[in-house]
N, C-alpha and C. Protein backbone atom coordinates (compact mmCIF):
# COMPACT_ATOMS: atom_id res chain seq x y z
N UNK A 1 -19.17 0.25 -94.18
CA UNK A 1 -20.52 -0.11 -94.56
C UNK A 1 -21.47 1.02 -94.17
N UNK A 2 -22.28 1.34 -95.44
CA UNK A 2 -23.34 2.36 -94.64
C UNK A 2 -24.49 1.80 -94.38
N UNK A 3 -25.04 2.15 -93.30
CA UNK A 3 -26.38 2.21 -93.15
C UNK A 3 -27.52 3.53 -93.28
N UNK A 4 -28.67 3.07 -93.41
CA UNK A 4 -29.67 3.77 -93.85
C UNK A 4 -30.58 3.62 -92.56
N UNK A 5 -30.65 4.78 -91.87
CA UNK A 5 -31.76 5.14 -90.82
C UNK A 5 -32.67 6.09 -91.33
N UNK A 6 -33.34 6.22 -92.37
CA UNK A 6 -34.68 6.64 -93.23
C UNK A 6 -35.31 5.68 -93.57
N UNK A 7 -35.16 4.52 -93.75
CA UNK A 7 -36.31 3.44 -94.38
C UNK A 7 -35.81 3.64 -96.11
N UNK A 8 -34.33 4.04 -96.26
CA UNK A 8 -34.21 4.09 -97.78
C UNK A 8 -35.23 5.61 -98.51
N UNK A 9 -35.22 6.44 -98.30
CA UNK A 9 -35.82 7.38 -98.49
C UNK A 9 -34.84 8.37 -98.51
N UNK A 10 -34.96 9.24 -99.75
CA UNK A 10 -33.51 10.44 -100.15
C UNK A 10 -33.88 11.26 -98.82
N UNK A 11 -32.64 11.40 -98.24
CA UNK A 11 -32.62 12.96 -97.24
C UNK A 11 -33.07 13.92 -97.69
N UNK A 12 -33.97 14.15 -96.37
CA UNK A 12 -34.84 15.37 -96.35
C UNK A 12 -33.73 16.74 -96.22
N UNK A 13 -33.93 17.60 -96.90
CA UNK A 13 -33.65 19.04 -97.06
C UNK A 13 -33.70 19.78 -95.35
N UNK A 14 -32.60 20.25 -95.12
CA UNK A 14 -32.86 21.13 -93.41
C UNK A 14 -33.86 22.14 -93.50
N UNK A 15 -33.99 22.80 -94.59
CA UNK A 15 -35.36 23.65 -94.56
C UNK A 15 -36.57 23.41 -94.58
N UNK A 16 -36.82 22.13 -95.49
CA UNK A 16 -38.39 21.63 -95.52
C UNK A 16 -38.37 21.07 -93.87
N UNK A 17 -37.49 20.45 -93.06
CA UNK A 17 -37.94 20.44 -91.53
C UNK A 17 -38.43 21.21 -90.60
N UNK A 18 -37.60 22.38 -91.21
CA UNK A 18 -37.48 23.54 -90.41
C UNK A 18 -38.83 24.35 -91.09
N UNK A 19 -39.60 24.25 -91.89
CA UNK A 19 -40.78 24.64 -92.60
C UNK A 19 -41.60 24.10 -91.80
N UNK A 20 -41.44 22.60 -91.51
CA UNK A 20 -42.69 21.79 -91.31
C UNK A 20 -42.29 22.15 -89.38
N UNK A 21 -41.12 21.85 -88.69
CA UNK A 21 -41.31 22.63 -86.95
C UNK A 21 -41.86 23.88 -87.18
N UNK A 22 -41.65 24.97 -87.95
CA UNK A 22 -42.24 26.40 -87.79
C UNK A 22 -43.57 26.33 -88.34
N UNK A 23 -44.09 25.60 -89.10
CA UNK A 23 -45.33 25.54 -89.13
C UNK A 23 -46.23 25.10 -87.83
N UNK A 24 -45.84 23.96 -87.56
CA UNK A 24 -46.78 23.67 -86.59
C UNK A 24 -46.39 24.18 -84.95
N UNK A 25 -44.93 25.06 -85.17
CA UNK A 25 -45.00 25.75 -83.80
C UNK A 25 -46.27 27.31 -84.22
N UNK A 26 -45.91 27.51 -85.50
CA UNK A 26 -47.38 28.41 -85.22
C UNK A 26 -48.76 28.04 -85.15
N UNK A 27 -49.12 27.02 -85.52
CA UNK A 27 -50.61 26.48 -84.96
C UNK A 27 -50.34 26.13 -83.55
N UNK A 28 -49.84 25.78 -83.01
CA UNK A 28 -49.20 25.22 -81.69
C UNK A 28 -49.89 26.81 -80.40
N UNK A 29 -49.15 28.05 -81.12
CA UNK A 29 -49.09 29.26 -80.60
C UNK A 29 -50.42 30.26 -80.76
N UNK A 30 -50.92 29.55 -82.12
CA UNK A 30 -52.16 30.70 -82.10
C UNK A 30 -53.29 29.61 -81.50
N UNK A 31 -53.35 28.35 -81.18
CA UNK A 31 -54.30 27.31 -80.43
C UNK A 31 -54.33 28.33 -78.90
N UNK A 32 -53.09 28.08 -78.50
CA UNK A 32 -53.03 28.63 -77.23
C UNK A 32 -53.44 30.04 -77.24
N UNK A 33 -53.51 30.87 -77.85
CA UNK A 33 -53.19 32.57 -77.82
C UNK A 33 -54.54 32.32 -77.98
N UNK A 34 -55.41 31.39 -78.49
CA UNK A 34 -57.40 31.97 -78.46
C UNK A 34 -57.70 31.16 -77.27
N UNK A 35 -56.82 30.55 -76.52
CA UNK A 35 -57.46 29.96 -74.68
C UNK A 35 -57.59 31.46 -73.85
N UNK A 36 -58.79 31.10 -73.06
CA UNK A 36 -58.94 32.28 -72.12
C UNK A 36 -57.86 32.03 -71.45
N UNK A 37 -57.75 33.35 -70.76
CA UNK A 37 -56.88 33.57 -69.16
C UNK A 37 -57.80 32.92 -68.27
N UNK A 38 -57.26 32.25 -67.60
CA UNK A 38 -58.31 31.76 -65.95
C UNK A 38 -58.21 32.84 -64.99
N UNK A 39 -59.48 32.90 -64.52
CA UNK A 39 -59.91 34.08 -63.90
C UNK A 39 -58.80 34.28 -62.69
N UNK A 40 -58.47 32.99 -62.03
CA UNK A 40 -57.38 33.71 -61.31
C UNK A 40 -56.13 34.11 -61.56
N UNK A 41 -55.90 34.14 -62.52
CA UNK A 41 -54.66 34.84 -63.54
C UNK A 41 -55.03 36.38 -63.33
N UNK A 42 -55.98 36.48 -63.87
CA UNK A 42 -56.97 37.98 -63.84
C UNK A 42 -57.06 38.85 -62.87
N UNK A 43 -57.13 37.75 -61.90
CA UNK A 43 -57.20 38.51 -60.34
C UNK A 43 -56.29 39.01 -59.94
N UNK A 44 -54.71 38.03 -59.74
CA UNK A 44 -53.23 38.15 -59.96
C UNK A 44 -52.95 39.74 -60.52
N UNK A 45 -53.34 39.62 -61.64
CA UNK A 45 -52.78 40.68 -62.51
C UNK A 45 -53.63 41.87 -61.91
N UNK A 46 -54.65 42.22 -61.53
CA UNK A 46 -55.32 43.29 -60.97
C UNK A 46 -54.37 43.54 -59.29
N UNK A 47 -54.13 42.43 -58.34
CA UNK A 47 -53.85 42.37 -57.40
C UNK A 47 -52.33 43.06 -57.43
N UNK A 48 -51.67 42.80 -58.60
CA UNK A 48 -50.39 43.26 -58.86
C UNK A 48 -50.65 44.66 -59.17
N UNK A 49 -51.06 45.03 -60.01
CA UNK A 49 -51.57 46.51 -60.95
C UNK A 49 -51.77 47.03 -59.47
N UNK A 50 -52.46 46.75 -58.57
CA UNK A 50 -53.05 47.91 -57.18
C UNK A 50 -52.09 47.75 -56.75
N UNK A 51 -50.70 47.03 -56.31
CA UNK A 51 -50.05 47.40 -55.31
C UNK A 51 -48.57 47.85 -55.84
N UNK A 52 -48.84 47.95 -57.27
CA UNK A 52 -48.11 48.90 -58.20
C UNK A 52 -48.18 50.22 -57.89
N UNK A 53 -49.54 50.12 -58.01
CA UNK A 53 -49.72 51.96 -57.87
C UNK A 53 -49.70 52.31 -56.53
N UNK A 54 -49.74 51.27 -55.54
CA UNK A 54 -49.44 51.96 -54.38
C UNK A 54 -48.08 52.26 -53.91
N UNK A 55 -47.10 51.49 -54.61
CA UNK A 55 -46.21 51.79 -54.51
C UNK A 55 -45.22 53.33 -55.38
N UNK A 56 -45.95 53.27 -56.62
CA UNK A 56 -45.76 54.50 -57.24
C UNK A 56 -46.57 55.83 -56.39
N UNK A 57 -47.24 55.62 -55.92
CA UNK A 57 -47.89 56.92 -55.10
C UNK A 57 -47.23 57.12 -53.81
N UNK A 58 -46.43 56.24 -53.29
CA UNK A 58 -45.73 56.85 -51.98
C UNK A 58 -43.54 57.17 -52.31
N UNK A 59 -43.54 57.27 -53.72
CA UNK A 59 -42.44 57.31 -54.04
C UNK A 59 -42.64 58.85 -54.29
């Protein structure tokens, strides 16, 4: 006996899924990519960068 776990609706195509996840993983990615950095991210990354170069200057 088969059953129907679509509600009776022809199977969807693996690409139109895979259209519709890659679509909205790119709105997903450019939402996030226009959020600021929080300033203490900023700080981090400066705090890192100086003790970069201090370490490149005594090598």
């Amino acid at each position: 006996m088969e059953t129907k776990t679509n509600g009776g609706q022809p199977p969807s195509k693996a690409g139109d899924s895979n259209a519709q996840i890659a679509m909205k993983l790119r709105a997903f990615y450019h939402s996030v990519q226009d959020e600021a950095l929080p300033q203490r991210f900023l700080d981090l990354l400066e705090k890192l960068d100086a003790a970069e170069g201090g370490v490149r200057r005594a090598e």
